[in-house]
N, C-alpha and C. Protein backbone atom coordinates (compact mmCIF):
# COMPACT_ATOMS: atom_id res chain seq x y z
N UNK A 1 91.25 87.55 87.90
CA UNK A 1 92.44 86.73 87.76
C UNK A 1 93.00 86.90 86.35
N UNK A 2 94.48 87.10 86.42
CA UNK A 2 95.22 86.64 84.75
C UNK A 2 94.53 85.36 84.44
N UNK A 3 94.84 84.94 82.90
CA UNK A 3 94.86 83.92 81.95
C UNK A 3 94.22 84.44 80.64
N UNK A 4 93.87 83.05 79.77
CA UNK A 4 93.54 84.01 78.73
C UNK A 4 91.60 84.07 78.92
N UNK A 5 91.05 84.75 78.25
CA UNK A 5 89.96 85.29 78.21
C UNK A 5 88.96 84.34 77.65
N UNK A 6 87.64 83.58 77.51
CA UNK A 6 87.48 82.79 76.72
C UNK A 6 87.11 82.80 75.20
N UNK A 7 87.46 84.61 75.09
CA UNK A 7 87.13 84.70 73.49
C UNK A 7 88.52 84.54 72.63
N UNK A 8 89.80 84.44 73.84
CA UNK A 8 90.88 84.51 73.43
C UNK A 8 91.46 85.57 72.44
N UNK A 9 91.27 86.79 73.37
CA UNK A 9 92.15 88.09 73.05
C UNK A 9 93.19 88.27 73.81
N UNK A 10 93.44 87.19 74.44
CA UNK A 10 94.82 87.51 75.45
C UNK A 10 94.59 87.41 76.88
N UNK A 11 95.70 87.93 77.66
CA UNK A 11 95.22 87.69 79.40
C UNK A 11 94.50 88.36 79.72
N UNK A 12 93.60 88.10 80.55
CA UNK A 12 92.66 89.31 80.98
C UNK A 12 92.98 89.35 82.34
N UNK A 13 92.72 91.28 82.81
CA UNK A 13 93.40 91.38 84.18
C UNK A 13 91.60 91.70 84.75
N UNK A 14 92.32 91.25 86.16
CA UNK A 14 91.42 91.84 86.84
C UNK A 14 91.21 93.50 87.16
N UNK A 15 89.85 94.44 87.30
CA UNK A 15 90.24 95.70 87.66
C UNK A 15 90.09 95.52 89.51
N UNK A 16 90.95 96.02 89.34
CA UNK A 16 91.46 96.30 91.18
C UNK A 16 91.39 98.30 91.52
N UNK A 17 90.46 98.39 92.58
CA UNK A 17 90.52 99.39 93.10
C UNK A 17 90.83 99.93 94.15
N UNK A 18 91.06 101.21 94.49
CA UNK A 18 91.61 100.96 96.31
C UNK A 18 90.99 100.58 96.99
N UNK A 19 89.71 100.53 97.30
CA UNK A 19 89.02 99.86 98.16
C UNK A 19 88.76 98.15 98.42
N UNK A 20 89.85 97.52 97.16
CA UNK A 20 90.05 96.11 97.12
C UNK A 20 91.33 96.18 97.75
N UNK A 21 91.97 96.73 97.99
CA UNK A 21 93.42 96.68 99.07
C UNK A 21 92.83 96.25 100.13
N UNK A 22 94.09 95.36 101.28
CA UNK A 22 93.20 95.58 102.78
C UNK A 22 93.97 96.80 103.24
N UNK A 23 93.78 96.99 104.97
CA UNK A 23 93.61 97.83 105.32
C UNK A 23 94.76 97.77 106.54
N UNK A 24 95.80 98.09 106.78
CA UNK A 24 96.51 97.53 107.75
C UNK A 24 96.14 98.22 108.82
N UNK A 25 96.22 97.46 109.99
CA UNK A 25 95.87 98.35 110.86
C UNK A 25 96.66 97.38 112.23
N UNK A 26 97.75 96.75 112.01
CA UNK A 26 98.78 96.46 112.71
C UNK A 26 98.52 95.12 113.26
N UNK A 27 97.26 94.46 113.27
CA UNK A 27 97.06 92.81 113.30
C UNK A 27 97.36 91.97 112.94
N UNK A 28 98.57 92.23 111.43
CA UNK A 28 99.27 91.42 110.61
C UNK A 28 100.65 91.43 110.30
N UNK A 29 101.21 91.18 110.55
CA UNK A 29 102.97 91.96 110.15
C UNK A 29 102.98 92.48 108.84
N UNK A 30 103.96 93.75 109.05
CA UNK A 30 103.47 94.89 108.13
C UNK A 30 104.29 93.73 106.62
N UNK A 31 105.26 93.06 106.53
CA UNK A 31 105.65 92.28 105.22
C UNK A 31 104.45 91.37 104.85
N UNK A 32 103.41 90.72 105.69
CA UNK A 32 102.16 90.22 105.20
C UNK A 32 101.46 91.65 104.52
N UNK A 33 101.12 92.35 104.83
CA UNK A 33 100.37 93.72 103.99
C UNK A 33 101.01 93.38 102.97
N UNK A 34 102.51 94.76 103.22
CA UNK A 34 103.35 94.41 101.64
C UNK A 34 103.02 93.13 100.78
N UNK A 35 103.17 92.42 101.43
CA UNK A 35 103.05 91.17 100.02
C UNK A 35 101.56 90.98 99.16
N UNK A 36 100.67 91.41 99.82
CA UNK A 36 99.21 90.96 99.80
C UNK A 36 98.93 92.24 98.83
N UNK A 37 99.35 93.51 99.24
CA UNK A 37 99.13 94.94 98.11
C UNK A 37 100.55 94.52 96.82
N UNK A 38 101.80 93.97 97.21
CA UNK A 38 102.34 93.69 95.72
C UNK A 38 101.35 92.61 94.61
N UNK A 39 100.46 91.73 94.96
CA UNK A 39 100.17 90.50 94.71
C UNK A 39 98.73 91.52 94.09
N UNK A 40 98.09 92.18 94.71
CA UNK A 40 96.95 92.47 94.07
C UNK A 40 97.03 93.99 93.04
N UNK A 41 98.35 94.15 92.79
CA UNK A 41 98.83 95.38 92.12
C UNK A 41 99.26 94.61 91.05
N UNK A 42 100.07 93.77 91.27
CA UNK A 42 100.39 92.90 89.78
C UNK A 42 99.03 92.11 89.48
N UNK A 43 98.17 91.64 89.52
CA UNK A 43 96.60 90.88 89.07
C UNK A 43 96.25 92.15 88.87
N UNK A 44 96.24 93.22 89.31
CA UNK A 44 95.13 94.33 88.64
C UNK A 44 96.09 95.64 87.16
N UNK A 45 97.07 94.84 87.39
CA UNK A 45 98.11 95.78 86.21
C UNK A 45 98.44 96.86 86.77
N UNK A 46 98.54 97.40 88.27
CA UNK A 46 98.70 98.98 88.72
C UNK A 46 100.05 99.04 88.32
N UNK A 47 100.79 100.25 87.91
CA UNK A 47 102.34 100.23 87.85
C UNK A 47 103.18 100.22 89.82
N UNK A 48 104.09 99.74 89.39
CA UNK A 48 104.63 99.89 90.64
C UNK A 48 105.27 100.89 91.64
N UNK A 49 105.21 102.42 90.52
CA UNK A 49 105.66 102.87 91.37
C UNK A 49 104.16 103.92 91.88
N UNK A 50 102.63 103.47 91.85
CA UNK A 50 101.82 103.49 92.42
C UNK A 50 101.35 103.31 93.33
N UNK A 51 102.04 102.04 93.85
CA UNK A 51 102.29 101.46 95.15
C UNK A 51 101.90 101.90 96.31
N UNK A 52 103.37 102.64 96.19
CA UNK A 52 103.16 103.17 97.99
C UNK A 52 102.30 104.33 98.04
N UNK A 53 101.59 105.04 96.82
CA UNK A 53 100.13 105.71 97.21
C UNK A 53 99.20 104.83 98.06
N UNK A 54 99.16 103.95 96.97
CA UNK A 54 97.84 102.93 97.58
C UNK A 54 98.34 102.65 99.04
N UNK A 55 99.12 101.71 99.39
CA UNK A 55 99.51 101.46 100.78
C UNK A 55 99.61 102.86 101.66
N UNK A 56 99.73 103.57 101.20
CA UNK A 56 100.03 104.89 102.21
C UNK A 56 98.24 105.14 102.62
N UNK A 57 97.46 105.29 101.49
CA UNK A 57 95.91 105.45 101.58
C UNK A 57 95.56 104.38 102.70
N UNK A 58 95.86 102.93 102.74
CA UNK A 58 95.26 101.99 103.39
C UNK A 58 95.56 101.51 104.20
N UNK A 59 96.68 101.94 104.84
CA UNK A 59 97.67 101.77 106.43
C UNK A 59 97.05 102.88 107.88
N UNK A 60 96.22 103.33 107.42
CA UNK A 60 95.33 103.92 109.09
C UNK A 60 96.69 104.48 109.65
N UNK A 61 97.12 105.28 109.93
CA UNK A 61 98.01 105.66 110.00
C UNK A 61 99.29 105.09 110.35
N UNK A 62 99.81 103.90 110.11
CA UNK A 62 100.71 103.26 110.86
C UNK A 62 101.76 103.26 109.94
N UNK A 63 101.93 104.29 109.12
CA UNK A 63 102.88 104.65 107.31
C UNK A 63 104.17 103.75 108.03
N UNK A 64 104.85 104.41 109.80
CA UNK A 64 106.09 104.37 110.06
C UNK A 64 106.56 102.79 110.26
N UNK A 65 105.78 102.10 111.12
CA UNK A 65 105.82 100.26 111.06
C UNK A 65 105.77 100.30 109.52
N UNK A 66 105.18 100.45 108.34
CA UNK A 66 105.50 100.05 107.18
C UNK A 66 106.99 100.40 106.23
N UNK A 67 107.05 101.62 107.08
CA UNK A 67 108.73 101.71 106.22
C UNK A 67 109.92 101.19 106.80
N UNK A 68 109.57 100.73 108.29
CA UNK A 68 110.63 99.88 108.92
C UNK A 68 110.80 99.07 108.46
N UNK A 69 109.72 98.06 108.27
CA UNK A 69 109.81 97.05 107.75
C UNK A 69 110.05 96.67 106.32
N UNK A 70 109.85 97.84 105.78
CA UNK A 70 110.17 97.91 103.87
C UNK A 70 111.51 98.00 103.98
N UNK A 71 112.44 98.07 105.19
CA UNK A 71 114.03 97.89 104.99
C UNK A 71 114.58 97.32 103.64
N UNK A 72 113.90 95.64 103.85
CA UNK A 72 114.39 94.82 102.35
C UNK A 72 113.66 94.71 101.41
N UNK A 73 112.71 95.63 100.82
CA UNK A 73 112.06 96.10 99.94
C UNK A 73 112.18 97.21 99.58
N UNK A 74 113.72 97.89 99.18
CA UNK A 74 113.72 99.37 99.36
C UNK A 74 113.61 100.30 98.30
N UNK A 75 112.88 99.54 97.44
CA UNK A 75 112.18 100.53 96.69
C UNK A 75 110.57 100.59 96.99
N UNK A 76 110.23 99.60 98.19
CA UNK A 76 108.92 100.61 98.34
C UNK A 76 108.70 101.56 99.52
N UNK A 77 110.47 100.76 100.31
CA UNK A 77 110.44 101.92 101.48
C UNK A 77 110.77 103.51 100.26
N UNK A 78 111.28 103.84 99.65
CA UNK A 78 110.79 105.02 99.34
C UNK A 78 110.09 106.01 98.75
N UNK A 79 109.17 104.54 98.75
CA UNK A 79 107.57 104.79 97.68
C UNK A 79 107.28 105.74 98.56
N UNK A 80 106.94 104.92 99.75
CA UNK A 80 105.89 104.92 101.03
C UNK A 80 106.60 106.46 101.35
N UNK A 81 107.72 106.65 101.62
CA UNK A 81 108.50 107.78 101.93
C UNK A 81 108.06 109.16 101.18
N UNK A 82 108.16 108.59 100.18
CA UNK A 82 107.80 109.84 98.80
C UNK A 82 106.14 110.02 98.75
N UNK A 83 105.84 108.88 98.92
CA UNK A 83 103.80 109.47 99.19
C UNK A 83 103.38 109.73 100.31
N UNK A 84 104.51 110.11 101.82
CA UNK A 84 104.09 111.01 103.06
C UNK A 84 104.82 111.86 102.83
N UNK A 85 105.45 112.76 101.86
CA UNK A 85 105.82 113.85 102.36
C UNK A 85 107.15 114.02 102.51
N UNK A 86 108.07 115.13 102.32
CA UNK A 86 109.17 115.35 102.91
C UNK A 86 109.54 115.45 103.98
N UNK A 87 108.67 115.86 105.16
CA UNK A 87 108.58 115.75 106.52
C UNK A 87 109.68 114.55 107.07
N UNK A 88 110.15 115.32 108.33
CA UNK A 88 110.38 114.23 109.18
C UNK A 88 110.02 113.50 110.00
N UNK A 89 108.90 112.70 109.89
CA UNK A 89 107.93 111.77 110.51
C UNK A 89 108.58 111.47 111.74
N UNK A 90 109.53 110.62 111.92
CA UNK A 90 110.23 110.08 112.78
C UNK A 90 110.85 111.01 113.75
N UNK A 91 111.63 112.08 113.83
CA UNK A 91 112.36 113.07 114.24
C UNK A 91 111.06 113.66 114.85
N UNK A 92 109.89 113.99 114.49
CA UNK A 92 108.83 114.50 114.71
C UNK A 92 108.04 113.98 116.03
N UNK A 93 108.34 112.74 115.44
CA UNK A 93 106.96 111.54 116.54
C UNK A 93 107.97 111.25 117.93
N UNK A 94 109.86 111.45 117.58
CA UNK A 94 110.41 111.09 118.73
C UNK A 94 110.50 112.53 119.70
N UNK A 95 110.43 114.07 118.98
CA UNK A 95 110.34 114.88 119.90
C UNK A 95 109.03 115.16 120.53
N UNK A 96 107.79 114.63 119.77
CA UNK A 96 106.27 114.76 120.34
C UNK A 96 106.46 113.91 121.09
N UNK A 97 107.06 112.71 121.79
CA UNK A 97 107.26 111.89 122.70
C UNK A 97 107.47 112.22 124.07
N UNK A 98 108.42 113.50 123.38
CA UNK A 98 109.18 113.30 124.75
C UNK A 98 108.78 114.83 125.14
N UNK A 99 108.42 115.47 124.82
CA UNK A 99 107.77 116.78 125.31
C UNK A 99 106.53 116.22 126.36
N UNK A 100 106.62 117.37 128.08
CA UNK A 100 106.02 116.94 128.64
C UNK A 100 104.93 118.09 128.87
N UNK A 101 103.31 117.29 129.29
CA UNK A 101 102.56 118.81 129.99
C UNK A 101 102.33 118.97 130.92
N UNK A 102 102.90 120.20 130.86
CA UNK A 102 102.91 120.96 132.40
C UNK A 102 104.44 121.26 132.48
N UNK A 103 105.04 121.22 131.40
CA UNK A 103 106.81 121.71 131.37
C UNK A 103 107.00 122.60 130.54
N UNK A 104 105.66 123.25 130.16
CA UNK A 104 105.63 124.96 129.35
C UNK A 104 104.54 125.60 129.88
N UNK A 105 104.09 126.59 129.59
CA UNK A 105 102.52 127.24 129.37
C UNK A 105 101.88 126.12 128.17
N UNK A 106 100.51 126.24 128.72
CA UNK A 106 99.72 125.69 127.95
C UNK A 106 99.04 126.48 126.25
N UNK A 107 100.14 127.25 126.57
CA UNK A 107 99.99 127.90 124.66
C UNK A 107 100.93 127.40 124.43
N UNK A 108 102.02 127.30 124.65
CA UNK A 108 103.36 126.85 124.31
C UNK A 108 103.38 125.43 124.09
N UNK A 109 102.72 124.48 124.80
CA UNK A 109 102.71 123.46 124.47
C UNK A 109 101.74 123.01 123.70
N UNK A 110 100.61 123.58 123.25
CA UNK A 110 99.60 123.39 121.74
C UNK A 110 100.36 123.97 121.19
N UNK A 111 101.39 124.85 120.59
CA UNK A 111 102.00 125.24 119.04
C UNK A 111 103.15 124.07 119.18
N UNK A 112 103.70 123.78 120.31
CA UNK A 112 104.83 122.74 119.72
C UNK A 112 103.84 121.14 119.28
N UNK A 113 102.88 120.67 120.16
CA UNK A 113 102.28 119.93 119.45
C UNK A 113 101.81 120.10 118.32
N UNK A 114 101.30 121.19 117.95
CA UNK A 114 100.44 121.37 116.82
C UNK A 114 101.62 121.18 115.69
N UNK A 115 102.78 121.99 116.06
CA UNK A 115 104.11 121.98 115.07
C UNK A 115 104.51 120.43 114.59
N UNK A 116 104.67 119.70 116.10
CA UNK A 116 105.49 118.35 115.82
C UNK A 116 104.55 117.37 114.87
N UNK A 117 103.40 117.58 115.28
CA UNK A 117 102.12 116.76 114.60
C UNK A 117 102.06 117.00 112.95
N UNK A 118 101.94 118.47 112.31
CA UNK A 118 102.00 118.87 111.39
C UNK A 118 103.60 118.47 110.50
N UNK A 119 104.78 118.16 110.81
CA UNK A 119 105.80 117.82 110.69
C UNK A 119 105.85 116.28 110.78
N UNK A 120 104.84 115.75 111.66
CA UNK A 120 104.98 113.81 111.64
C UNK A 120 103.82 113.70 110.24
N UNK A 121 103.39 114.31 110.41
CA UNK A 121 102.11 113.75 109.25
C UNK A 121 101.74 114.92 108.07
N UNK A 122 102.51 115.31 107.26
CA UNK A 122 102.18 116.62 106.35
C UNK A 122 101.27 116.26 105.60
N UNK A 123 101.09 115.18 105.13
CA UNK A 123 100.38 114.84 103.76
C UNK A 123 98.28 115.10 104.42
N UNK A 124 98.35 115.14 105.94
CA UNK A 124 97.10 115.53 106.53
C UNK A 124 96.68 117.06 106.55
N UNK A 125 97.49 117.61 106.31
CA UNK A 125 97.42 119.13 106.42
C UNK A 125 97.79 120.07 105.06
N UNK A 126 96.56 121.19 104.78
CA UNK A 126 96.56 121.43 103.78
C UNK A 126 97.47 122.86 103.72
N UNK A 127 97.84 124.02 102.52
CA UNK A 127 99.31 124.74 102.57
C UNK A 127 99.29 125.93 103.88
N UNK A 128 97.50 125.73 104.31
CA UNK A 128 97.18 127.06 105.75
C UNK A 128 98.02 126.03 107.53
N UNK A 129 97.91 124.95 107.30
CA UNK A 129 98.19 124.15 108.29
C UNK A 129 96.49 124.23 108.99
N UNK A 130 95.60 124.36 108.15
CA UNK A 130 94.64 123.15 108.17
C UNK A 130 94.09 122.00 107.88
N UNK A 131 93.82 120.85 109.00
CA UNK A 131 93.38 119.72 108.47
C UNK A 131 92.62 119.39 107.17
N UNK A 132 93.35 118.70 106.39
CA UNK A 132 92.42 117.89 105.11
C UNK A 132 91.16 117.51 105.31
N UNK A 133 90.31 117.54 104.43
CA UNK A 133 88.98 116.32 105.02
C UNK A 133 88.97 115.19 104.19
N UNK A 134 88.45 113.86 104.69
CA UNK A 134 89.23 112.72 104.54
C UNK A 134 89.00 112.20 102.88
N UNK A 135 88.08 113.02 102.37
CA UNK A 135 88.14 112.96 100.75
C UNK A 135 88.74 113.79 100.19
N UNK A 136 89.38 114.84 100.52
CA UNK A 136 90.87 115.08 99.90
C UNK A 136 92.10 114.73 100.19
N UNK A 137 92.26 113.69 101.18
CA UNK A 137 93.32 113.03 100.82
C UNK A 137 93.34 111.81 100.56
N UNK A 138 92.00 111.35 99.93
CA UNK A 138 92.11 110.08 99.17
C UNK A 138 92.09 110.91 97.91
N UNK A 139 91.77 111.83 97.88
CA UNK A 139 91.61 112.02 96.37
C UNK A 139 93.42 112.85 95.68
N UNK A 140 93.91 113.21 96.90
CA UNK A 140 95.28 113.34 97.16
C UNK A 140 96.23 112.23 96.42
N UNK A 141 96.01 111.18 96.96
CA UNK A 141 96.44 109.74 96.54
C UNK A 141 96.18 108.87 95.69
N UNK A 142 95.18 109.46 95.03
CA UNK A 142 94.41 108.82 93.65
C UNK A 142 95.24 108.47 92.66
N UNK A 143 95.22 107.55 92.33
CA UNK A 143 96.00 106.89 90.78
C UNK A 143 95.03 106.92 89.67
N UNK A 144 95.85 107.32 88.47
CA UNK A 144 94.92 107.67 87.15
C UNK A 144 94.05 106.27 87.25
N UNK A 145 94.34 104.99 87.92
CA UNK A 145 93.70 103.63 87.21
C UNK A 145 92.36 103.78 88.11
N UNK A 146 92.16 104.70 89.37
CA UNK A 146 91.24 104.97 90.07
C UNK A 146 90.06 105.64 89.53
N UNK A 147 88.72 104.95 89.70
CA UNK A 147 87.19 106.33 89.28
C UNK A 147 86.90 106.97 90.39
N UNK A 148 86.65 107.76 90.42
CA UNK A 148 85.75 108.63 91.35
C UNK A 148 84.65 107.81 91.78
N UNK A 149 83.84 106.71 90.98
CA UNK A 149 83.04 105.84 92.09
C UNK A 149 83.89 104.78 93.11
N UNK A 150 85.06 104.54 92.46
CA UNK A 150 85.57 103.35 93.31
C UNK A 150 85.63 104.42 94.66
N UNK A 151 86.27 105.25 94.76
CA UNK A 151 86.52 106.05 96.23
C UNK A 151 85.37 105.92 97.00
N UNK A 152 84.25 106.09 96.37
CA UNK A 152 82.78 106.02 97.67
C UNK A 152 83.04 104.77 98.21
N UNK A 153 82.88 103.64 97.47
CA UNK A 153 82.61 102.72 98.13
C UNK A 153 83.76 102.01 99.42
């Protein structure tokens, strides 16, 4: 917690790591997250435009409910934006929708999935268009205020 310290050198912050974020995973409305990762970013001193790393790391994949809803927060809708990637997530996830199987060859329809998938989610795939493993893309998302032990835990 802020206040002052009891040797009285000033406020003392708490250290906050990613693994003190929660974890959204769509049980809460995505503006309860937001508020709960702004609230423990200001108590731990993270800068803000750190943000939407952290939330991007701790949303299980649900990045797209979080930038809908960052409408009236729109500087972290393009946190969140800027720490998945240039990709078109959306454009991506609505043509992987609607593609059907058994309405190509079954090679044809693993490269357009494999395509649309790699295009909804870039920040998972490394420059071969092979999958990351899941400690390089936390370590992808790492903020200087982060140790290398906080990530294990």
């Amino acid at each position: 917690m802020t206040g002052e310290d009891p040797d009285g050198r000033g406020p003392a912050v708490v250290r906050v790591t990613l693994a003190d974020f929660p974890v959204y995973d769509g049980s809460v409305p995505p503006n309860s997250f937001i508020r709960q990762c702004r609230r423990l970013a200001e108590l731990g001193g993270i800068p803000a435009d750190r943000l939407g790393s952290v939330m991007a790391a701790r949303c299980r994949g649900l990045a797209l409910q979080l930038v809908e809803s960052a409408g009236e927060h729109g500087d972290l809708a393009s946190l969140l934006t800027e720490a998945f990637g240039s990709g078109q997530p959306e454009a991506a996830a609505t043509q992987l929708s609607a593609i059907e199987k058994g309405s190509m060859s079954a090679l044809d329809y693993s490269l357009t999935v494999k395509r649309l998938v790699t295009e909804a989610c870039p920040e998972f795939f490394d420059s071969n268009g092979g999958v990351k493993k899941t400690s390089d893309l936390v370590i992808s998302l790492q903020s200087p205020w982060l140790l290398n032990e906080d990530l294990d835990s």
